[in-house]
N, C-alpha and C. Protein backbone atom coordinates (compact mmCIF):
# COMPACT_ATOMS: atom_id res chain seq x y z
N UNK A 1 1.30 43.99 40.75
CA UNK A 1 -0.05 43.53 40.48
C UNK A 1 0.02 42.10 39.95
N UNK A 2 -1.21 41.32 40.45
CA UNK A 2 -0.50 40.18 39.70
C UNK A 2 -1.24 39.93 38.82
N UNK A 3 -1.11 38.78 38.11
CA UNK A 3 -1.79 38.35 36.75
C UNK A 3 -3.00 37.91 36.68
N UNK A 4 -3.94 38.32 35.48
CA UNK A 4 -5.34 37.97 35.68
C UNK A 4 -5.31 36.43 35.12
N UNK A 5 -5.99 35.35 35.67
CA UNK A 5 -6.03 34.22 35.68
C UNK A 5 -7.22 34.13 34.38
N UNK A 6 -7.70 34.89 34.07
CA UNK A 6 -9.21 34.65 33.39
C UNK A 6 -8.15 35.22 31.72
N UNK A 7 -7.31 36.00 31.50
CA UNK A 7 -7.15 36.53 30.60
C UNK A 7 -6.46 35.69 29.41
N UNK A 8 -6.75 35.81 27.96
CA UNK A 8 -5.79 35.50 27.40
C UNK A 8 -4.50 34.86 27.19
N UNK A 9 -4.07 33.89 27.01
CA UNK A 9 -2.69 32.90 26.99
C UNK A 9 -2.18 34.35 26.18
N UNK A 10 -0.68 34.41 26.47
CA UNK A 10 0.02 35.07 25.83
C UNK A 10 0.74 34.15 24.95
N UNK A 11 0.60 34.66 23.47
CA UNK A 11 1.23 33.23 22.85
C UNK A 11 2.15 33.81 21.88
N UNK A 12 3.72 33.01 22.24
CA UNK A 12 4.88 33.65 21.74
C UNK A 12 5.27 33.07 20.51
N UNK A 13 6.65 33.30 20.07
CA UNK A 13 6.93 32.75 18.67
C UNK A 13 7.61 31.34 18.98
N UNK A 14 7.82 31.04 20.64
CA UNK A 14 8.47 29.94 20.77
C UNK A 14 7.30 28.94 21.11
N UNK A 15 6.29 29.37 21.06
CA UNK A 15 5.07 28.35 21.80
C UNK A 15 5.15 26.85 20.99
N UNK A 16 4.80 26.09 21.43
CA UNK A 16 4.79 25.05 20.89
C UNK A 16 3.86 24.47 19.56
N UNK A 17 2.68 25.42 20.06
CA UNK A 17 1.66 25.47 18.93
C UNK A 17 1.31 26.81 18.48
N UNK A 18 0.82 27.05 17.19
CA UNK A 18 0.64 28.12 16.90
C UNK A 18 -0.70 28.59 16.94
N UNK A 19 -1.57 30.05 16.66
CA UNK A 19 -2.93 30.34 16.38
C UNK A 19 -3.76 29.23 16.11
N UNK A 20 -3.40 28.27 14.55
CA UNK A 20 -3.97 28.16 14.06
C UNK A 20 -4.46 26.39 14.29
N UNK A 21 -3.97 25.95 15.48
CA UNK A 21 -3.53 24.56 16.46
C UNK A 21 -2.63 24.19 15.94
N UNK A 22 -1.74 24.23 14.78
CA UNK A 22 -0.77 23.41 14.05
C UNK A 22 0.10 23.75 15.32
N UNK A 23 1.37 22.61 15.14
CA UNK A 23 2.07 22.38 15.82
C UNK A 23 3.25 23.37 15.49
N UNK A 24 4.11 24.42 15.63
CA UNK A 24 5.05 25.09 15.68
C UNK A 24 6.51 24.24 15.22
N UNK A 25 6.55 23.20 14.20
CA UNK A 25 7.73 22.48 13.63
C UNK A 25 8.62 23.05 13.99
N UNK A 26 8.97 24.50 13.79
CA UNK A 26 10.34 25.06 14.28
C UNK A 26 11.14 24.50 15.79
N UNK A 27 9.45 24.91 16.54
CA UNK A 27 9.66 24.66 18.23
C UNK A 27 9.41 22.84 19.04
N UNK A 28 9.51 22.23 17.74
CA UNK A 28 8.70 21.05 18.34
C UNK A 28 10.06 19.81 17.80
N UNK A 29 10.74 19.10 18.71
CA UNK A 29 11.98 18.56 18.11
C UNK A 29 11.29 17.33 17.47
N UNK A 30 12.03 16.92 16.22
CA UNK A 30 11.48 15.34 15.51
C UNK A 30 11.75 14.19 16.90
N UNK A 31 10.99 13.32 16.66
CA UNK A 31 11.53 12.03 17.22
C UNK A 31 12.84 11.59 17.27
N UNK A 32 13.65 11.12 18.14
CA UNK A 32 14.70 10.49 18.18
C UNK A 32 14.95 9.42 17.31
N UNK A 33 16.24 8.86 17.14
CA UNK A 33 16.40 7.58 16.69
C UNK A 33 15.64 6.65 17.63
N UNK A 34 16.26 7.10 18.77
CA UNK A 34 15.72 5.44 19.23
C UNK A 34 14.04 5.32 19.92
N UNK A 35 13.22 6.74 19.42
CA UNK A 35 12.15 6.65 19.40
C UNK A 35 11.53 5.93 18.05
N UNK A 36 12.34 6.07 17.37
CA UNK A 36 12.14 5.57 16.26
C UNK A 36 11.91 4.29 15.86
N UNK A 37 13.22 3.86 16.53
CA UNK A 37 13.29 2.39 16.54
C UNK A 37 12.47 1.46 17.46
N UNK A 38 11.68 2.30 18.73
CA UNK A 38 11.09 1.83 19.43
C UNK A 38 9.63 1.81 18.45
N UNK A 39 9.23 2.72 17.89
CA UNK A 39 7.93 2.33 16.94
C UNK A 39 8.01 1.12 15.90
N UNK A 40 9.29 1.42 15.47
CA UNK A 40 9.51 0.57 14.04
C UNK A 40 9.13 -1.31 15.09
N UNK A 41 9.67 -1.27 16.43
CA UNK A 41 9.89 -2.92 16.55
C UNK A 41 8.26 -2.96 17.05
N UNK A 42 7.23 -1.82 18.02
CA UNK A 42 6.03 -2.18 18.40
C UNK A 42 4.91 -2.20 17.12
N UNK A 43 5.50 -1.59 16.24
CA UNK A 43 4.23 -1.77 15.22
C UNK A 43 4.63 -2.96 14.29
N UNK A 44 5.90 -3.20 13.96
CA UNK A 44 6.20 -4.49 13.74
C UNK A 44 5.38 -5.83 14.54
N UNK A 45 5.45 -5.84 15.78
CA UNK A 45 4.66 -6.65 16.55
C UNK A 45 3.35 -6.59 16.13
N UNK A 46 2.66 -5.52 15.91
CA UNK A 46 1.56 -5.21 15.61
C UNK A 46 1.01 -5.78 14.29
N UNK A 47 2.12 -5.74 13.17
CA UNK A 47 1.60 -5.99 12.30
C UNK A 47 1.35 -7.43 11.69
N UNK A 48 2.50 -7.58 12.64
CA UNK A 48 2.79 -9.62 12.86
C UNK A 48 1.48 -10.30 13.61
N UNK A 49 1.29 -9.65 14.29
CA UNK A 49 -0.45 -9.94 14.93
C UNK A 49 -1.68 -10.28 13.83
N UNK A 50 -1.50 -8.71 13.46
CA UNK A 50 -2.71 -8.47 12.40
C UNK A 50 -2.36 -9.44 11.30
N UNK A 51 -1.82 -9.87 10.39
CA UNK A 51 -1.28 -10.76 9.17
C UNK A 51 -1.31 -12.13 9.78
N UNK A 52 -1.18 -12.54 11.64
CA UNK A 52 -1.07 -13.82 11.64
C UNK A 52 -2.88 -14.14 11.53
N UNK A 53 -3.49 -13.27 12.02
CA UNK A 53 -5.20 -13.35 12.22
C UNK A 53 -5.89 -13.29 11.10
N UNK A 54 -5.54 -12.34 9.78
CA UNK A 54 -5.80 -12.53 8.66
C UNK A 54 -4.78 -14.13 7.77
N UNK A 55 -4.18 -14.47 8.22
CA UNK A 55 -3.46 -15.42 7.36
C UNK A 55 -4.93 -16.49 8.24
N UNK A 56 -4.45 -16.56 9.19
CA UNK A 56 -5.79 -17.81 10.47
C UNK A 56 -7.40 -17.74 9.43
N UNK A 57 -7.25 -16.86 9.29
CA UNK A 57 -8.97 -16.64 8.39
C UNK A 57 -9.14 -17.14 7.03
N UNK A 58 -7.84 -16.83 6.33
CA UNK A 58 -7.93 -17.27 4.92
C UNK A 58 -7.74 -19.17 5.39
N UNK A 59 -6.87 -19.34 6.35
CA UNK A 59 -6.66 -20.78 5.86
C UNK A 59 -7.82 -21.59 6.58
N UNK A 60 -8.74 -20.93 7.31
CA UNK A 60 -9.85 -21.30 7.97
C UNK A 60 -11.17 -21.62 6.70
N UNK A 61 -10.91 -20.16 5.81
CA UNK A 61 -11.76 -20.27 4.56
C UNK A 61 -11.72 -21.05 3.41
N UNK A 62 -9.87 -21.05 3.42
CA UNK A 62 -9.46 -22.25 2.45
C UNK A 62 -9.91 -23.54 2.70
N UNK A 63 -9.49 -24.32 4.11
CA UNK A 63 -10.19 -25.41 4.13
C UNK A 63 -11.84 -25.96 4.34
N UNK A 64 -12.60 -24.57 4.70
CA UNK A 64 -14.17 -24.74 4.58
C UNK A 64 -14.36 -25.23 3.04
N UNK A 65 -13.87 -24.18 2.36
CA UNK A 65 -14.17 -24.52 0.87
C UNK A 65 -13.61 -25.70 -0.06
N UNK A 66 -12.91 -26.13 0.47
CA UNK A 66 -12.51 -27.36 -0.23
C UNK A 66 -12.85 -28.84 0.47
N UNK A 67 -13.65 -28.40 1.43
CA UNK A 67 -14.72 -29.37 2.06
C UNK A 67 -13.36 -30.18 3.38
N UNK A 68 -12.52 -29.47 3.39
CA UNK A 68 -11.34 -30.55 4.62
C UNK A 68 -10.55 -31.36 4.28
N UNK A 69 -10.43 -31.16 2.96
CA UNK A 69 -9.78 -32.15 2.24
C UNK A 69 -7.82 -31.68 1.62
N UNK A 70 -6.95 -32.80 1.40
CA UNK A 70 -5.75 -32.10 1.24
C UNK A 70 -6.03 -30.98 0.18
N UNK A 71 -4.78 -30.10 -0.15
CA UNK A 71 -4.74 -29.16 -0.70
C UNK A 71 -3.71 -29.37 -1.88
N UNK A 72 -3.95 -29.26 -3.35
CA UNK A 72 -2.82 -29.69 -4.32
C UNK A 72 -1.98 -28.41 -4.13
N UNK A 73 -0.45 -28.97 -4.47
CA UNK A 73 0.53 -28.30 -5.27
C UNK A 73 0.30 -27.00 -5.64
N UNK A 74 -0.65 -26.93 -6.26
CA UNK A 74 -0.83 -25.52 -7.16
C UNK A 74 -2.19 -25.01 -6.23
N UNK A 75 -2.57 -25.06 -5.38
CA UNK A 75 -3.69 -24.62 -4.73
C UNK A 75 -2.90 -23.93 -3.41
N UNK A 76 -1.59 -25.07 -2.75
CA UNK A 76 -1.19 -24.70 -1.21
C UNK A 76 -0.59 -23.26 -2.30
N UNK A 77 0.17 -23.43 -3.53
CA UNK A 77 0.91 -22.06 -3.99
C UNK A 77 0.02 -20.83 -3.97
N UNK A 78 -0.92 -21.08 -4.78
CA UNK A 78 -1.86 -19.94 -4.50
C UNK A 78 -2.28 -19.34 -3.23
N UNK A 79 -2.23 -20.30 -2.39
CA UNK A 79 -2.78 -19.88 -0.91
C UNK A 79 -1.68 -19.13 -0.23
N UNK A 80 -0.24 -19.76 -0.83
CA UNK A 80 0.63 -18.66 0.03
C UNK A 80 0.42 -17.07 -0.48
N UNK A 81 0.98 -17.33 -1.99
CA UNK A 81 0.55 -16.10 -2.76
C UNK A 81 -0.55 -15.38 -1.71
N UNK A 82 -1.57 -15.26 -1.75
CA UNK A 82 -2.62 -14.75 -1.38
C UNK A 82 -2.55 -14.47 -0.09
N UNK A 83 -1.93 -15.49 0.74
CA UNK A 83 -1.64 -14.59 2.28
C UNK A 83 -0.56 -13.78 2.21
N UNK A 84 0.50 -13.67 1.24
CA UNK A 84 1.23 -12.74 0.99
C UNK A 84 0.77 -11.22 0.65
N UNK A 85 -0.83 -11.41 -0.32
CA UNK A 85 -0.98 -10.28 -0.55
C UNK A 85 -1.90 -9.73 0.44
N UNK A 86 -2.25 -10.46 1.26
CA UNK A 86 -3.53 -10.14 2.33
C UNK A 86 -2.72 -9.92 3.24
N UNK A 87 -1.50 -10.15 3.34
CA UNK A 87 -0.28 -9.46 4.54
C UNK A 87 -0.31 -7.86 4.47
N UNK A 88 0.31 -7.76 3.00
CA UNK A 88 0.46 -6.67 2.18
C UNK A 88 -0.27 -5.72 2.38
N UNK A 89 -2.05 -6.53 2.28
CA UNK A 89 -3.13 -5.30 2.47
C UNK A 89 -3.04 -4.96 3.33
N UNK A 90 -2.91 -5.96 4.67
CA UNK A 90 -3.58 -5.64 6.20
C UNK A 90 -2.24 -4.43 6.65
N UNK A 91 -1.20 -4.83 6.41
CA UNK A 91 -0.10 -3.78 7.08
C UNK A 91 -0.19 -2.29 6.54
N UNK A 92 -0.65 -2.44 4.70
CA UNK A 92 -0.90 -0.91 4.53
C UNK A 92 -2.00 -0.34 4.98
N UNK A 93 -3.15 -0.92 5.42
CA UNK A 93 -4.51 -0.82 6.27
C UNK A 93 -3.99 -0.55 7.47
N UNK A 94 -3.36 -0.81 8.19
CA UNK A 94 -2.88 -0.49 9.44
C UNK A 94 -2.17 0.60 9.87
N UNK A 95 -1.24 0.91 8.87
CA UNK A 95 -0.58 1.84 8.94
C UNK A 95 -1.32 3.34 8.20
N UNK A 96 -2.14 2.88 7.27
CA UNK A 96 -3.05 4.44 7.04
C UNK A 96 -3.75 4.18 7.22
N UNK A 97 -4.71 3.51 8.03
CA UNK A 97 -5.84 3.67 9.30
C UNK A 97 -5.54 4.22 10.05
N UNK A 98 -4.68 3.61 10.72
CA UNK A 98 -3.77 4.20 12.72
C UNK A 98 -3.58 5.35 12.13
N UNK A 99 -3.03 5.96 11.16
CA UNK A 99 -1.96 7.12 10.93
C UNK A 99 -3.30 8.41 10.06
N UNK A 100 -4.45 7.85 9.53
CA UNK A 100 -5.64 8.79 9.40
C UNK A 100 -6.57 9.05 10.47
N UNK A 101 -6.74 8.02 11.33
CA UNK A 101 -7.79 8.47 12.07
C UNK A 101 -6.96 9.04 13.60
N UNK A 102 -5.92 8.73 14.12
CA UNK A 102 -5.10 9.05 15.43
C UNK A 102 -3.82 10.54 14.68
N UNK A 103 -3.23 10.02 13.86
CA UNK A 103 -2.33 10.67 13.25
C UNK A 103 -0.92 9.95 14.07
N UNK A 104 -0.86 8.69 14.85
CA UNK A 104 -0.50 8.11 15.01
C UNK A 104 -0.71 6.33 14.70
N UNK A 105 0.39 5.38 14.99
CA UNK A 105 -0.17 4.13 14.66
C UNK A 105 0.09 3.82 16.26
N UNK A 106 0.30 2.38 16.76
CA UNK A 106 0.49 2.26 18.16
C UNK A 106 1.77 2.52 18.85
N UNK A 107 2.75 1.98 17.80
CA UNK A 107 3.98 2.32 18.55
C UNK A 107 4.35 3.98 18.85
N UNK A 108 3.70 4.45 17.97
CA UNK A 108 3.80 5.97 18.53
C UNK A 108 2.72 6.61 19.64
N UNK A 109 1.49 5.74 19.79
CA UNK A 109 1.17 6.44 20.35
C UNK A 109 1.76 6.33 21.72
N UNK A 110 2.31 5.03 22.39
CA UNK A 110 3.00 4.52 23.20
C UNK A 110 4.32 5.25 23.60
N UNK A 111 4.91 5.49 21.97
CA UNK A 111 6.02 6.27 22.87
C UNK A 111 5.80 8.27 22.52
N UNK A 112 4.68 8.21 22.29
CA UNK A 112 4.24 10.29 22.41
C UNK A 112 4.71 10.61 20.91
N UNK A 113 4.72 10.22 20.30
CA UNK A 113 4.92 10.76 18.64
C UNK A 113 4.14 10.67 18.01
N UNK A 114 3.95 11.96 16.94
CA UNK A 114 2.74 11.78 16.00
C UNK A 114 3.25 12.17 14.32
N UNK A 115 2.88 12.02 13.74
CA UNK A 115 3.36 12.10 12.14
C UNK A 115 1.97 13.57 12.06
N UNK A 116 3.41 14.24 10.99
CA UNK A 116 2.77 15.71 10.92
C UNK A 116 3.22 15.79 9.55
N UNK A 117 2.54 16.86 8.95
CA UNK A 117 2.85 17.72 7.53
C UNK A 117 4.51 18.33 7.79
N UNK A 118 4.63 18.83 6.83
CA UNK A 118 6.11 19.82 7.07
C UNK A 118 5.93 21.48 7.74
N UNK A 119 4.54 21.71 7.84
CA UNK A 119 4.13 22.38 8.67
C UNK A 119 3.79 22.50 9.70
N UNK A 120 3.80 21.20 10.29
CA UNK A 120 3.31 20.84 11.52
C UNK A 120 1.93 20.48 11.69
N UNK A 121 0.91 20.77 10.51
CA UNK A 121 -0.52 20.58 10.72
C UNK A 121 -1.08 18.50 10.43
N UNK A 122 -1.64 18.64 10.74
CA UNK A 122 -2.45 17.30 10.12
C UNK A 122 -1.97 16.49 8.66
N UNK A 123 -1.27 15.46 8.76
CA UNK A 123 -0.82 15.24 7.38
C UNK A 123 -1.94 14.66 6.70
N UNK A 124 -1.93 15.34 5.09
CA UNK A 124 -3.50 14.50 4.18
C UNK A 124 -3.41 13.36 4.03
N UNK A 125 -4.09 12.80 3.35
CA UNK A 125 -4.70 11.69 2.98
C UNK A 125 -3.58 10.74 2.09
N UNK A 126 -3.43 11.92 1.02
CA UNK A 126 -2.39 11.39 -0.02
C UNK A 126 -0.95 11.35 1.00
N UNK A 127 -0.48 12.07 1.98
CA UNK A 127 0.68 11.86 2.30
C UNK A 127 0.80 10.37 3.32
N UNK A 128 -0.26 9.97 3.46
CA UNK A 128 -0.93 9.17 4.40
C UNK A 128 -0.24 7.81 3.34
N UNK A 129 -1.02 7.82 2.32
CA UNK A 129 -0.91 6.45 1.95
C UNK A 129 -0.05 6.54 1.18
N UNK A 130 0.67 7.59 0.99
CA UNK A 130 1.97 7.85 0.13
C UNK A 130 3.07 7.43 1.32
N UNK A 131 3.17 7.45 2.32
CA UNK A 131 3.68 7.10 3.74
C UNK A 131 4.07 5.36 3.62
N UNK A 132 2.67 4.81 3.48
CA UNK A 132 2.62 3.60 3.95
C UNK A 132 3.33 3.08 2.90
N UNK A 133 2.81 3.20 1.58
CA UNK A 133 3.40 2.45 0.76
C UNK A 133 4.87 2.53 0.17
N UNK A 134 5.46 3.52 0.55
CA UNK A 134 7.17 4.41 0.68
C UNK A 134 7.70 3.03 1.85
N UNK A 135 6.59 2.04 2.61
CA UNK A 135 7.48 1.41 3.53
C UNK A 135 7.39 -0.03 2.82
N UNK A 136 7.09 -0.14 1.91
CA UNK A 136 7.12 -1.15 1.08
C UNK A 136 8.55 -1.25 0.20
N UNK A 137 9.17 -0.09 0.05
CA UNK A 137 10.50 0.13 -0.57
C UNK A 137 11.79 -1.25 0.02
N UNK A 138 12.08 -1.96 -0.33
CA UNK A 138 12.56 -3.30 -0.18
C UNK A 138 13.98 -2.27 1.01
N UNK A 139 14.04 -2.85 1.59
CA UNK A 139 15.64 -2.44 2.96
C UNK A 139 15.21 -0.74 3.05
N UNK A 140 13.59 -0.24 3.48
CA UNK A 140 13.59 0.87 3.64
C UNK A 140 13.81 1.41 4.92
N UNK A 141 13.60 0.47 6.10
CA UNK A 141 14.29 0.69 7.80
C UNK A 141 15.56 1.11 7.10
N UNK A 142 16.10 0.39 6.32
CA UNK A 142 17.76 0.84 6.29
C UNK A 142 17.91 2.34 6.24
N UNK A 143 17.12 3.18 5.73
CA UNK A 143 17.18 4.68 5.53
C UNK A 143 17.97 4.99 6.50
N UNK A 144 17.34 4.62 7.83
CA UNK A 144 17.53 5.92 8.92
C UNK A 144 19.34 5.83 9.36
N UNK A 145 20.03 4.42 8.08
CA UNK A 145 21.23 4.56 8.94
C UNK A 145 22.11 5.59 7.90
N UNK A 146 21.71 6.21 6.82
CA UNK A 146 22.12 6.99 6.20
C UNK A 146 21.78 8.37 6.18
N UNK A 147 22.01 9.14 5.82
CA UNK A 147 21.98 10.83 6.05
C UNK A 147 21.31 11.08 7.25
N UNK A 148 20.37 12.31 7.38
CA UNK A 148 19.50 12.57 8.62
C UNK A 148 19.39 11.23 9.30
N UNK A 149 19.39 10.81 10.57
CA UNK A 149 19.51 10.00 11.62
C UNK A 149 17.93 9.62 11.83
N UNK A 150 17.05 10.85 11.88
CA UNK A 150 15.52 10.92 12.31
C UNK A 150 14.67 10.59 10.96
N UNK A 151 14.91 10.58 9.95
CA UNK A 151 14.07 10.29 8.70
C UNK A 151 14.46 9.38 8.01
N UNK A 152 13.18 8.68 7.42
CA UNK A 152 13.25 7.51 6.83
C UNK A 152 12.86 7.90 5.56
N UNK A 153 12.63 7.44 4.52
CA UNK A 153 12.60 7.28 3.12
C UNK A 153 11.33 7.81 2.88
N UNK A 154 10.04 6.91 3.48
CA UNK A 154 8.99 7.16 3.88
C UNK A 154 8.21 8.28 4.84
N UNK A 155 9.18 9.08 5.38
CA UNK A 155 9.11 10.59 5.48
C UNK A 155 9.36 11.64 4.54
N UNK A 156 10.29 11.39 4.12
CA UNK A 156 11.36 12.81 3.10
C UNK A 156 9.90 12.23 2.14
N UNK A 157 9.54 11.13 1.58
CA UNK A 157 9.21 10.99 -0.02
C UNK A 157 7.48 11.51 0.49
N UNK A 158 6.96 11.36 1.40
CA UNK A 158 5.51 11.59 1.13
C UNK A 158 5.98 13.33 1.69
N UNK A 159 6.83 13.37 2.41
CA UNK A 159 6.66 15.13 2.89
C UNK A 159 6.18 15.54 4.44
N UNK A 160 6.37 14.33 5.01
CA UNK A 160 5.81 13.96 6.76
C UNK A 160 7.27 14.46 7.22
N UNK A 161 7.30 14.23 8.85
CA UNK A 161 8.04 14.15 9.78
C UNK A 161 7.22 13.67 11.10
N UNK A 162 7.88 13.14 11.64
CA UNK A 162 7.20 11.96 12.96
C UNK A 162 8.10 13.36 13.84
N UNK A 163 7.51 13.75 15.13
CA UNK A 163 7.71 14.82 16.00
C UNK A 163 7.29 14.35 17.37
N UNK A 164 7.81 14.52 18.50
CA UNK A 164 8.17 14.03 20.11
C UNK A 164 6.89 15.10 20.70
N UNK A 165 5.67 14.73 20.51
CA UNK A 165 4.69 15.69 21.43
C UNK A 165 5.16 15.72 22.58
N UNK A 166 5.58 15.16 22.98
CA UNK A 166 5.89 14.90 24.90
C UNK A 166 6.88 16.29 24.99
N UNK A 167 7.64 16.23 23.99
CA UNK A 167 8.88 17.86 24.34
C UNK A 167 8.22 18.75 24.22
N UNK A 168 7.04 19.10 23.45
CA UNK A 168 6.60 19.88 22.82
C UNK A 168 5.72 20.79 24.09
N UNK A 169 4.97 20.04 25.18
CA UNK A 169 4.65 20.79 26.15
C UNK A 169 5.39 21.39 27.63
């Protein structure tokens, strides 16, 4: 007899996802290294974008306001300062924006990876910006060349794992 097409998915313990849509972590392999490294260099690009367009704006605003005129000593200092911290903002904005509203940023979505809970479900809010700012940790790329191969500092510490949707179906 053959199978009714209309019936029920039979859904096993190896499925990829479970009842409840979470993703089956057991059944779902982490990202590779060199998936890894392929996000780390496209959102890098990304973020070098975003910080050069916000740096373009401040120094667009800087010289409106000082009418076009040179800039002292202690004014160009401040101005770096300040695109330093408007770097700062825009990359942690980027990274828990992309990573709250997609559950990806671009380089993942590009190469099929998404950042998950340790359950596999939707990571919160707090692990979100507990994420971003874990990548502020001074030589934190360096993580991935020590212990686990697939996790970075900024995984283990907020409680994420980045996972290969593409294997997963």
């Amino acid at each position: 007899m053959s199978e009714n097409p209309y019936a029920s998915p039979n859904v096993t313990s190896d499925a990829a996802f479970n009842l409840d849509g979470q993703l089956n972590v057991d059944n779902v392999p982490v990202a590779s290294q060199n998936k890894r490294l392929v996000n780390f260099f496209l959102d890098n690009i990304a973020t070098q974008v975003i910080s050069l367009a916000g740096g373009f704006l401040l120094g667009m605003v800087m010289v409106a306001s000082s009418g076009g005129g040179n800039l002292s000593q202690s004014q160009a200092t401040g101005m770096q300062f300040m695109g330093m911290f408007i770097g700062i903002l825009l990359t942690l904005a980027y990274f828990a924006g992309m990573e709250l509203a997609c559950g990806a940023t671009i380089g993942k979505l590009i190469t099929g990876t998404r950042v998950v809970n340790a359950t596999g479900g939707k990571a919160g809010i707090g692990q979100i910006l507990g994420r971003s700012l874990a990548r502020l940790i001074p030589f934190e790329p360096f993580s991935f060349l020590f212990g686990d191969k697939t996790t970075g500092w900024h995984d283990s510490l907020s409680g994420t794992r980045v996972v290969d949707i593409r294997k997963a179906r």
